[in-house]
N, C-alpha and C. Protein backbone atom coordinates (compact mmCIF):
# COMPACT_ATOMS: atom_id res chain seq x y z
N UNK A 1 -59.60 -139.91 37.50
CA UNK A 1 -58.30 -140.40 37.92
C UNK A 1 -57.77 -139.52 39.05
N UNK A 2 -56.95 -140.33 40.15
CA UNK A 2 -56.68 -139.45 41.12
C UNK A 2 -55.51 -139.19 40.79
N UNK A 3 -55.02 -137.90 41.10
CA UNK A 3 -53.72 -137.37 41.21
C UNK A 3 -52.64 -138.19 42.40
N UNK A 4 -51.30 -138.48 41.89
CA UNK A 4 -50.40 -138.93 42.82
C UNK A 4 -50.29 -138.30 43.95
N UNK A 5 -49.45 -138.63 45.02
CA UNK A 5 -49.21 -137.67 45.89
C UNK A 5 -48.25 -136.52 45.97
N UNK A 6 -47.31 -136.69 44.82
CA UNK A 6 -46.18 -136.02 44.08
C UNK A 6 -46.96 -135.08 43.74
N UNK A 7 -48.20 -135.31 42.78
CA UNK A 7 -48.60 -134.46 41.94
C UNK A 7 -49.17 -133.43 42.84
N UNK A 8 -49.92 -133.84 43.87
CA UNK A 8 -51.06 -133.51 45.02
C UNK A 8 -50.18 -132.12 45.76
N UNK A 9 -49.03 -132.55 46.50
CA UNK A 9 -48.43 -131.93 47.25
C UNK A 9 -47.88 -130.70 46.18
N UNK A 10 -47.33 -130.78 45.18
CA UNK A 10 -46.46 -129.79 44.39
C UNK A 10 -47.72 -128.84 43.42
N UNK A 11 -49.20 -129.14 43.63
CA UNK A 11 -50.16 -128.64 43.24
C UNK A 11 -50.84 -127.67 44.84
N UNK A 12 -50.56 -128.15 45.49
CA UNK A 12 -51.04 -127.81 46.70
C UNK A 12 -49.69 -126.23 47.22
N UNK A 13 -48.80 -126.74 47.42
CA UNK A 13 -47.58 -126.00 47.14
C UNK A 13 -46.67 -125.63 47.08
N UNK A 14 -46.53 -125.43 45.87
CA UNK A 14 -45.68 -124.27 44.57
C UNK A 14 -46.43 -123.32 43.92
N UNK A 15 -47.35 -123.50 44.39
CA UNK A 15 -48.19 -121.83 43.30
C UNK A 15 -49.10 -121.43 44.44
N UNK A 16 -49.68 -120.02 44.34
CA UNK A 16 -50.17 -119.20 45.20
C UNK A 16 -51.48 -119.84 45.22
N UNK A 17 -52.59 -120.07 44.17
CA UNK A 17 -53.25 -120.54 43.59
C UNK A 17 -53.49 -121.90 44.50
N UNK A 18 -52.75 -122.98 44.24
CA UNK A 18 -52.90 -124.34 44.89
C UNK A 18 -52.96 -123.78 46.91
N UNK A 19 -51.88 -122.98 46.66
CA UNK A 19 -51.89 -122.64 48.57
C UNK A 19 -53.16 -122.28 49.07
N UNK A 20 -54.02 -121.45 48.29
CA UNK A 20 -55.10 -121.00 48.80
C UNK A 20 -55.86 -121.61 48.71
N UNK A 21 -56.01 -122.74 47.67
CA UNK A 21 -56.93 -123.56 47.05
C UNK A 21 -57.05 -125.01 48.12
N UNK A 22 -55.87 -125.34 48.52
CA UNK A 22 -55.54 -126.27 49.53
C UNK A 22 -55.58 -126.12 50.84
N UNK A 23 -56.36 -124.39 51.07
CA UNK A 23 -56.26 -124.05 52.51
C UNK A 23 -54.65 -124.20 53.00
N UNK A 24 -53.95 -123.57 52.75
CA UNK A 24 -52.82 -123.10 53.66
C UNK A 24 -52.12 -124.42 53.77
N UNK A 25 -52.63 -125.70 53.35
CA UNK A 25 -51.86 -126.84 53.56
C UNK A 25 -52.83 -127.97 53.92
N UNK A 26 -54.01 -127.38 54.78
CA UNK A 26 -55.08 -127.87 55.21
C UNK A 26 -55.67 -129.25 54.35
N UNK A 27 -55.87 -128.94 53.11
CA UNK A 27 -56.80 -129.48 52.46
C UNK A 27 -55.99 -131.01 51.72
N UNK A 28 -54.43 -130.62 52.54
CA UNK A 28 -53.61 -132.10 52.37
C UNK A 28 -53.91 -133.19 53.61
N UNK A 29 -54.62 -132.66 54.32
CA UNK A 29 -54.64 -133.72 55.20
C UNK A 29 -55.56 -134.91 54.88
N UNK A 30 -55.04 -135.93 55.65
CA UNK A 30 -55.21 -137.67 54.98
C UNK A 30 -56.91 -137.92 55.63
N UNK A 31 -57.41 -137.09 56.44
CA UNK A 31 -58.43 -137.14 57.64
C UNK A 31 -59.74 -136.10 57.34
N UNK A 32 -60.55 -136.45 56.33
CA UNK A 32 -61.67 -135.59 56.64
C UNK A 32 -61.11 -134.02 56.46
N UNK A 33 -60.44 -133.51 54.96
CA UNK A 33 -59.54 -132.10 54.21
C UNK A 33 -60.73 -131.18 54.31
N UNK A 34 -62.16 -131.35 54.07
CA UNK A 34 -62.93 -130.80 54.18
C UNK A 34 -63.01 -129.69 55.37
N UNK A 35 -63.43 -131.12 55.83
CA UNK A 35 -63.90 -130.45 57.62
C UNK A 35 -61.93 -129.75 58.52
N UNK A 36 -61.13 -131.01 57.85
CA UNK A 36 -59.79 -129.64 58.57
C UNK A 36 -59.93 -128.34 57.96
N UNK A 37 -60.14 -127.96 56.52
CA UNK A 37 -59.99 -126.57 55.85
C UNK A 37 -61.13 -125.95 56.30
N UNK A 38 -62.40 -126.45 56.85
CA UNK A 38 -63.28 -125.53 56.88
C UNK A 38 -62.80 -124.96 58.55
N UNK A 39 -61.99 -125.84 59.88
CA UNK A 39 -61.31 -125.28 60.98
C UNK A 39 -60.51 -124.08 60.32
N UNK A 40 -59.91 -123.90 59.44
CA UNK A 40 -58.75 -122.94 59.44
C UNK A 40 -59.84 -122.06 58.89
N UNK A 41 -60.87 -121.88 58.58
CA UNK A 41 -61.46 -120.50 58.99
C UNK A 41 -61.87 -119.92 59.94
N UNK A 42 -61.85 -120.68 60.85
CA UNK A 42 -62.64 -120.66 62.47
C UNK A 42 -61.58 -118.50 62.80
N UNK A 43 -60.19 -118.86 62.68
CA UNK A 43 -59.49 -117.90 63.09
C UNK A 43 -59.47 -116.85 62.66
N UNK A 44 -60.11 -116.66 60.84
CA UNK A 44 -60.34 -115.94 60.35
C UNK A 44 -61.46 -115.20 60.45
N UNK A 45 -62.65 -115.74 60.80
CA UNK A 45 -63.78 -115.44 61.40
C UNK A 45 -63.73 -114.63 62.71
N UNK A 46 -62.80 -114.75 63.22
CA UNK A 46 -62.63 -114.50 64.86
C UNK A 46 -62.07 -113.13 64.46
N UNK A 47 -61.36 -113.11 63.46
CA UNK A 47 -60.48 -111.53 63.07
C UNK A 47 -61.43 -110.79 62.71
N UNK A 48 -62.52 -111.48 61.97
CA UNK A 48 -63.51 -110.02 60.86
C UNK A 48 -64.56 -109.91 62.10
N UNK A 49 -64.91 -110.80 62.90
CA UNK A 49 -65.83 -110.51 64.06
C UNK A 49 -66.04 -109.05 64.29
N UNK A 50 -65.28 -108.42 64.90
CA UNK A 50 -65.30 -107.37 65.56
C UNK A 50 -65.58 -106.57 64.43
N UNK A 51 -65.64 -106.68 63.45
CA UNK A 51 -65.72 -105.38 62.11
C UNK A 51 -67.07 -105.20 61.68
N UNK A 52 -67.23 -104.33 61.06
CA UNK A 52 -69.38 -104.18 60.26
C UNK A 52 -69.39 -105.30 59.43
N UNK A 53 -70.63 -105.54 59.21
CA UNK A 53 -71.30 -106.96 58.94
C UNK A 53 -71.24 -106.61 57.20
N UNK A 54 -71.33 -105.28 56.59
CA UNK A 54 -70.90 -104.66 55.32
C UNK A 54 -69.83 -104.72 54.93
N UNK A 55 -68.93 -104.75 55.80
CA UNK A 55 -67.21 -105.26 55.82
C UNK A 55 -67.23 -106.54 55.33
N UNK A 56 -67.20 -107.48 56.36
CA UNK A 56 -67.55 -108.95 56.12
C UNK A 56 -67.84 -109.29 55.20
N UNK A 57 -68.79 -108.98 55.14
CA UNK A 57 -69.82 -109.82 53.41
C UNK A 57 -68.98 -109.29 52.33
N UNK A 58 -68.71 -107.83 52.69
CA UNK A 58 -67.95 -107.27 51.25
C UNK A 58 -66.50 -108.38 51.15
N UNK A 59 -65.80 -108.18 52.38
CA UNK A 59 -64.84 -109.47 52.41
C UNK A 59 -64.89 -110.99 51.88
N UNK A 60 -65.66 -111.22 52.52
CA UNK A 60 -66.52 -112.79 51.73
C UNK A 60 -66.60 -112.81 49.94
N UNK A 61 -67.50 -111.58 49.96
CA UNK A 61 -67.43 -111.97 48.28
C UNK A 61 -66.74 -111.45 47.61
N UNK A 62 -65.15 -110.88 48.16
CA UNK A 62 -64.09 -110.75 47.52
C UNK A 62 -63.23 -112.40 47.34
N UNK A 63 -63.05 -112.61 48.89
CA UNK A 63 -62.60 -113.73 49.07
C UNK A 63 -63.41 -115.31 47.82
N UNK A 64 -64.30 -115.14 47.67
CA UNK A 64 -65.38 -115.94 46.67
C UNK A 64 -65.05 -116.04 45.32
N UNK A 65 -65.26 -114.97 44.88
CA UNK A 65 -64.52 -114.05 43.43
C UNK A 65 -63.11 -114.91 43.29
N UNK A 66 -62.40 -114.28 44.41
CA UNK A 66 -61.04 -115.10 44.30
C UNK A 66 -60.82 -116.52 44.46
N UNK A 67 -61.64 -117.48 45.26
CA UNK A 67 -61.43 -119.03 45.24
C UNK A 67 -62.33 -119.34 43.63
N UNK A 68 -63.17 -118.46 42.89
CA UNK A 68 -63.81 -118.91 41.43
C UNK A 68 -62.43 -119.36 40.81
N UNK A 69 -61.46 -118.28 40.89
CA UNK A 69 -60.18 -118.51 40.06
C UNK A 69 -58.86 -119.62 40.68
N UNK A 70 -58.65 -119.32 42.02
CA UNK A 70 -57.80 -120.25 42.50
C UNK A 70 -58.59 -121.92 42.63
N UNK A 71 -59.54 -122.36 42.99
CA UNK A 71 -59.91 -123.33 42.80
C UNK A 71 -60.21 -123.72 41.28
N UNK A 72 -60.41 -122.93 40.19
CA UNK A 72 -60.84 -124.01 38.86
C UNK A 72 -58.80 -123.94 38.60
N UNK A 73 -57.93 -123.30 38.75
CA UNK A 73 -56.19 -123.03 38.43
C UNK A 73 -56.29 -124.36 39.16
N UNK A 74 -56.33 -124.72 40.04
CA UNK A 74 -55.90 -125.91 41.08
C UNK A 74 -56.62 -127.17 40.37
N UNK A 75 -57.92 -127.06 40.48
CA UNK A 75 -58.37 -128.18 39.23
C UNK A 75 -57.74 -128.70 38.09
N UNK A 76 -58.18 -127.79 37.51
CA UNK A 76 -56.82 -127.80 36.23
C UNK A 76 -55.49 -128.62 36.20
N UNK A 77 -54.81 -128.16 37.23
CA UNK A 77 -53.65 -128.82 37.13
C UNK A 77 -53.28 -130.21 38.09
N UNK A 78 -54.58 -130.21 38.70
CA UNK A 78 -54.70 -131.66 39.09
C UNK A 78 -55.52 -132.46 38.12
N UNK A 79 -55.96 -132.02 37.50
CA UNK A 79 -56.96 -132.71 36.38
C UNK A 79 -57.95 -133.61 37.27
N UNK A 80 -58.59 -132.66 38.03
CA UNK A 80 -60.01 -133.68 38.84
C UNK A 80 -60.73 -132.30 39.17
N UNK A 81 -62.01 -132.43 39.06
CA UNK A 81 -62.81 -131.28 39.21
C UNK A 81 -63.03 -131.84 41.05
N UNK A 82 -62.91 -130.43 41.52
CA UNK A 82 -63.20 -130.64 42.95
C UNK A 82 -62.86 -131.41 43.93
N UNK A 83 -61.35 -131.39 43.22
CA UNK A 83 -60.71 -132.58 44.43
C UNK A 83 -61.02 -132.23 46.03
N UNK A 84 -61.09 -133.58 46.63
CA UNK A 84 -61.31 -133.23 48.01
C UNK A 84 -60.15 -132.10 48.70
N UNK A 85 -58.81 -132.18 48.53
CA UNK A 85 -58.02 -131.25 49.37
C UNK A 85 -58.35 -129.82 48.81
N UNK A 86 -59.22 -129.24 47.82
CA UNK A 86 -59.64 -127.95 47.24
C UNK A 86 -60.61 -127.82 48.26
N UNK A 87 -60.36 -126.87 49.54
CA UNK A 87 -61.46 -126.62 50.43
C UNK A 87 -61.18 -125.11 50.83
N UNK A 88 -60.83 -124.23 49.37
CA UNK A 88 -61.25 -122.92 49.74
C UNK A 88 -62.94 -122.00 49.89
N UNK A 89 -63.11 -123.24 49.10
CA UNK A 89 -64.99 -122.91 49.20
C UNK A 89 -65.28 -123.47 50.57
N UNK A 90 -64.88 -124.75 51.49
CA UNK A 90 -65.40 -124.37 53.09
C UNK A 90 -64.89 -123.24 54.01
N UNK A 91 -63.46 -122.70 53.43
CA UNK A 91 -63.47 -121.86 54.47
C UNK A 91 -64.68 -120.62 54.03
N UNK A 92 -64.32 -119.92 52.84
CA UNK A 92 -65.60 -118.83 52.22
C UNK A 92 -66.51 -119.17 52.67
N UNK A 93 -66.84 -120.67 52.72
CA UNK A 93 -68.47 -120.97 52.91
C UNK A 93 -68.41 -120.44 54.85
N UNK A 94 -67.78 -121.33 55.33
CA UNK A 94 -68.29 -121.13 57.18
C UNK A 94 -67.44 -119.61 57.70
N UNK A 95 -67.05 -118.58 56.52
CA UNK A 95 -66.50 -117.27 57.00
C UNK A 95 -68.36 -117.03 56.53
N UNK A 96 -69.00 -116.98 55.89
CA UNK A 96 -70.22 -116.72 55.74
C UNK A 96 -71.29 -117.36 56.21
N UNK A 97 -71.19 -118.34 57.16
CA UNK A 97 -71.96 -118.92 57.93
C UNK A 97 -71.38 -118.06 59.43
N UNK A 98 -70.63 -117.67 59.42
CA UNK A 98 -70.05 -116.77 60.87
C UNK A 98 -70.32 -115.91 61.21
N UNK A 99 -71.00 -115.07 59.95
CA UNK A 99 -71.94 -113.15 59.95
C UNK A 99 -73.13 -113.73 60.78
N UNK A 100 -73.80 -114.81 60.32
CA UNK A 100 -75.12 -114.86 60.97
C UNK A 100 -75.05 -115.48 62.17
N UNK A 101 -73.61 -116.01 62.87
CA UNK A 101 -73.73 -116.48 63.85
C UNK A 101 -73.27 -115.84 65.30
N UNK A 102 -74.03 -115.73 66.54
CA UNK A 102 -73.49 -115.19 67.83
C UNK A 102 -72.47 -114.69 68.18
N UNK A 103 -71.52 -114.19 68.52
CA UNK A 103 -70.15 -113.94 68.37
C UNK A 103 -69.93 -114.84 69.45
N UNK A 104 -70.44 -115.72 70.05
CA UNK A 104 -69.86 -116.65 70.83
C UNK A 104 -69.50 -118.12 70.77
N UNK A 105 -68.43 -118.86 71.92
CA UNK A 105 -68.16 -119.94 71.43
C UNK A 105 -68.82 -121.19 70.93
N UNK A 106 -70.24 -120.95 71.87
CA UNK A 106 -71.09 -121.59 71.23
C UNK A 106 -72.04 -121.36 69.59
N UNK A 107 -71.42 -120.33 69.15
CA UNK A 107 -72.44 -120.13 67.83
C UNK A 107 -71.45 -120.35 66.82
N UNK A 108 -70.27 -119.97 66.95
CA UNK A 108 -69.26 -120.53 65.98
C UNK A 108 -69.20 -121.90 65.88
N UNK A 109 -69.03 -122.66 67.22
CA UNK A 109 -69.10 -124.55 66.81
C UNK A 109 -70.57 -124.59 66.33
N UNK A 110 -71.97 -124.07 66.79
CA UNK A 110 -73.14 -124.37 66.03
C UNK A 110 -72.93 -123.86 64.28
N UNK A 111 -72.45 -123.35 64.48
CA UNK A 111 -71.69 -122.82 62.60
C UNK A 111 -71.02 -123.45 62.07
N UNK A 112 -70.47 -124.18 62.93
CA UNK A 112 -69.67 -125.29 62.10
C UNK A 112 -70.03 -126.40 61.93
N UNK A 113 -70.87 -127.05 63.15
CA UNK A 113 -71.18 -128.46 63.33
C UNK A 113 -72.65 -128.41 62.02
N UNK A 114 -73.33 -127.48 61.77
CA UNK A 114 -74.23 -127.41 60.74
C UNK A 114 -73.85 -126.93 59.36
N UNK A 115 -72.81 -126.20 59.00
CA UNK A 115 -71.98 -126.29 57.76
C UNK A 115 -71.99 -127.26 57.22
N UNK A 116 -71.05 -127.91 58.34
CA UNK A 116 -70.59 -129.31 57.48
C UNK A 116 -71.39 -130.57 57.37
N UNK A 117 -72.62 -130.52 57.86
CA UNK A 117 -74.20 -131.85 58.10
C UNK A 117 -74.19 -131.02 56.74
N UNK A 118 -74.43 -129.70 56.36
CA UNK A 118 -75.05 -129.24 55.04
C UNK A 118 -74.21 -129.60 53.91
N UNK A 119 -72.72 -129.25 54.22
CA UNK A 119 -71.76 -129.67 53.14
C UNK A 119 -71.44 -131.14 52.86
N UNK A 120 -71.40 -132.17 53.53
CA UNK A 120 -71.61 -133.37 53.27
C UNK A 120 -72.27 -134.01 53.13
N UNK A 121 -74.01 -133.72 53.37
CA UNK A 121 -75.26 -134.07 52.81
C UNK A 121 -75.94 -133.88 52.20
N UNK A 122 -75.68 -132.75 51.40
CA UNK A 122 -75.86 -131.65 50.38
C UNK A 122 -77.55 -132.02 50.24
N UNK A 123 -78.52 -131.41 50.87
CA UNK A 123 -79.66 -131.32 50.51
C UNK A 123 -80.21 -130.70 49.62
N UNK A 124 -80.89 -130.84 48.73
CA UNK A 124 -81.43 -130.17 47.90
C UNK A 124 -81.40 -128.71 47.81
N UNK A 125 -81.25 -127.58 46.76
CA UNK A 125 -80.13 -128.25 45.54
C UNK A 125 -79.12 -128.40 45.86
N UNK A 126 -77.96 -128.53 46.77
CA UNK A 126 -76.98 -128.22 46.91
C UNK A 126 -76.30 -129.83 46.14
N UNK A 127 -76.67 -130.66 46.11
CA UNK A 127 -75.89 -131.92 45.56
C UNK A 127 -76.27 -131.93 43.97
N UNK A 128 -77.37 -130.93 43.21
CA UNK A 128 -77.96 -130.92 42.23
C UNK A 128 -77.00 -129.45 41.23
N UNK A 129 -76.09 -128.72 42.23
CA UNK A 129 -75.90 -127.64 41.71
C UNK A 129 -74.28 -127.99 41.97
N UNK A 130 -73.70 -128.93 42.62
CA UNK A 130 -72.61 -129.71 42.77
C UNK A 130 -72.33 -130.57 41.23
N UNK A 131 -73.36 -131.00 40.91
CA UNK A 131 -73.08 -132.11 39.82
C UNK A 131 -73.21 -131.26 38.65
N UNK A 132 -74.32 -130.23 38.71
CA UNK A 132 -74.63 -129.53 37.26
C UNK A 132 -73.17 -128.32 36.91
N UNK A 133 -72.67 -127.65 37.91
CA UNK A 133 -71.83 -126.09 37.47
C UNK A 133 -70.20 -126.87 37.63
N UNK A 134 -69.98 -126.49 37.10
CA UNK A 134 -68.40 -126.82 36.74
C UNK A 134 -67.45 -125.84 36.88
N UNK A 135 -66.61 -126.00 36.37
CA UNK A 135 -64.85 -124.85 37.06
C UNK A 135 -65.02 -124.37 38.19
N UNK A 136 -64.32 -123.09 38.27
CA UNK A 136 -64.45 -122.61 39.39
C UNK A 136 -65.79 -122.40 40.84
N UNK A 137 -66.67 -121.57 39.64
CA UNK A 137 -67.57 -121.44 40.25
C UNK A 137 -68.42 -122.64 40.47
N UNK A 138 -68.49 -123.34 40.20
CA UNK A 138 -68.54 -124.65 40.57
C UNK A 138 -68.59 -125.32 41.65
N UNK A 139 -67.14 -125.32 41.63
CA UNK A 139 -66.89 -125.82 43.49
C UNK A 139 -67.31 -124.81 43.81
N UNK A 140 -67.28 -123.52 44.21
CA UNK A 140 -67.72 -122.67 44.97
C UNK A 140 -68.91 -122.50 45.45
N UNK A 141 -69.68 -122.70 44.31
CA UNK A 141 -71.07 -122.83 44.96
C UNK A 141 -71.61 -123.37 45.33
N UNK A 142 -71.89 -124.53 45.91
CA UNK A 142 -72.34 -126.03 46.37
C UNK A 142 -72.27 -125.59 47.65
N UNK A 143 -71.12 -124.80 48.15
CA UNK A 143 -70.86 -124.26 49.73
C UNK A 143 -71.73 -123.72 49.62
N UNK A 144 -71.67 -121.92 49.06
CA UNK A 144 -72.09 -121.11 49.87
C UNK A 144 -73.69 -121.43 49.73
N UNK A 145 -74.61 -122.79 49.08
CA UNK A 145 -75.78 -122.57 49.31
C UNK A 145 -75.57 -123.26 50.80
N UNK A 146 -74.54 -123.89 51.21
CA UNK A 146 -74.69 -124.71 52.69
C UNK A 146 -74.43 -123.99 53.73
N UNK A 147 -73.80 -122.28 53.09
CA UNK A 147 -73.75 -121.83 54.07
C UNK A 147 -74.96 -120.79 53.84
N UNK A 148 -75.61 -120.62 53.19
CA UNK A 148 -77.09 -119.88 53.35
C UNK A 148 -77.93 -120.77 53.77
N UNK A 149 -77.90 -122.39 54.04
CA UNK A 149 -78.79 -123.11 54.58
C UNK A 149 -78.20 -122.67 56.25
N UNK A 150 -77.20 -122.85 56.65
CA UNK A 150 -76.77 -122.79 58.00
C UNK A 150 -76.96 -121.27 58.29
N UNK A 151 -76.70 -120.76 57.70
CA UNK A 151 -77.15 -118.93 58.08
C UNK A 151 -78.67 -118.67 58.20
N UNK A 152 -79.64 -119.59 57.56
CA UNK A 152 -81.14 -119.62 57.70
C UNK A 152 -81.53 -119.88 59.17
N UNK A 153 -80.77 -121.07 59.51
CA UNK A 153 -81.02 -121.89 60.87
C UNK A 153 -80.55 -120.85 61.66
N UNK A 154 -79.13 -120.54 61.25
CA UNK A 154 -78.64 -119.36 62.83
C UNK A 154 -79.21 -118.55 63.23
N UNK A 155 -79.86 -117.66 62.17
CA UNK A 155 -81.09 -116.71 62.63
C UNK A 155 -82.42 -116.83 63.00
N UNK A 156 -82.59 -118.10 62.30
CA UNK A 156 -83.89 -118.26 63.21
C UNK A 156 -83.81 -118.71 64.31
N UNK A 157 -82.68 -119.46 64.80
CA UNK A 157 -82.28 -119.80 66.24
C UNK A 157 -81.74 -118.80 67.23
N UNK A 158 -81.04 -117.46 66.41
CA UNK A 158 -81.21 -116.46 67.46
C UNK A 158 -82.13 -115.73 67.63
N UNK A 159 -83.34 -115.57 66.55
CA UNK A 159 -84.36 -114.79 66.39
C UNK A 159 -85.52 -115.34 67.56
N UNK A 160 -85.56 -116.87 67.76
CA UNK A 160 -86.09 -117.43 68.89
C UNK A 160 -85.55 -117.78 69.60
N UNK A 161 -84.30 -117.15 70.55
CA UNK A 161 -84.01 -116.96 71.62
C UNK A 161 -83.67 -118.36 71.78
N UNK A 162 -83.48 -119.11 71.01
CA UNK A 162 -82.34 -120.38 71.47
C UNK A 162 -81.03 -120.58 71.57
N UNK A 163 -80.56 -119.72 70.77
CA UNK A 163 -79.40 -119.14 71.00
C UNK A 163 -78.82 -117.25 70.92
């Protein structure tokens, strides 16, 4: 059952939990919540850039840890596992598709434009580990295998000098 829009918006936010869980507001939009929440990491990516790649990751799987809990709280009280506007797992996911990518403008849109072919086509397992894990970690993980599929490609595409 889908949640109203009453329910949607006052889940999204009034609690810290739904804000983060909804991407900042992001994950209300009427247009493809996915792919807008996985943009509002683009800026965040651009901030940890400049920092050690031990930073980052340590960042990431703080940030991870924390959408396990704010995304299954947000579930919960929408009563739908993995509603589409819950897109704190794309931003986590393409802030970790961003370590392995160029620091340039072209490797961030190649980070993104292959995220999301991975996150909406979920190739094996990723549509198999979507249907099987539940709560939090749950949603969470379905990303970050799409973003270890897109972090596979980035390096081997900078490793052979294609990008």
């Amino acid at each position: 059952m889908k949640p109203d829009r009453k329910k949607l918006y006052q889940a999204a936010l009034t609690t810290p939990a739904g804000f983060l869980a909804f991407g900042f507001g992001a994950g209300l939009s009427p247009w493809a919540p996915g792919t807008v929440g996985t943009m509002v990491a683009i800026p965040i990516a651009l901030l940890l850039q400049p920092h050690p790649i031990l930073l980052q990751l340590g960042l990431i799987l703080l940030l991870f840890v924390l959408g396990i809990y704010v995304c299954a709280q947000t579930s919960r009280r929408l009563g739908v596992h993995d509603h589409g506007g819950i897109v704190w797992d794309e931003i986590v996911g393409y802030l970790l598709c961003a370590t392995a990518a160029p620091d340039t403008v072209t490797g961030l849109v190649l980070a993104f434009v292959l995220f999301r072919v991975f996150d909406i086509f979920k190739p094996w397992p990723i549509r198999s580990v979507e249907r099987k894990l539940t709560g939090g970690f749950g949603i969470m993980a379905d990303d970050i295998i799409a973003a270890a599929y897109t972090a596979a490609i980035l390096l081997l595409l900078v490793r052979s000098g294609v990008i």
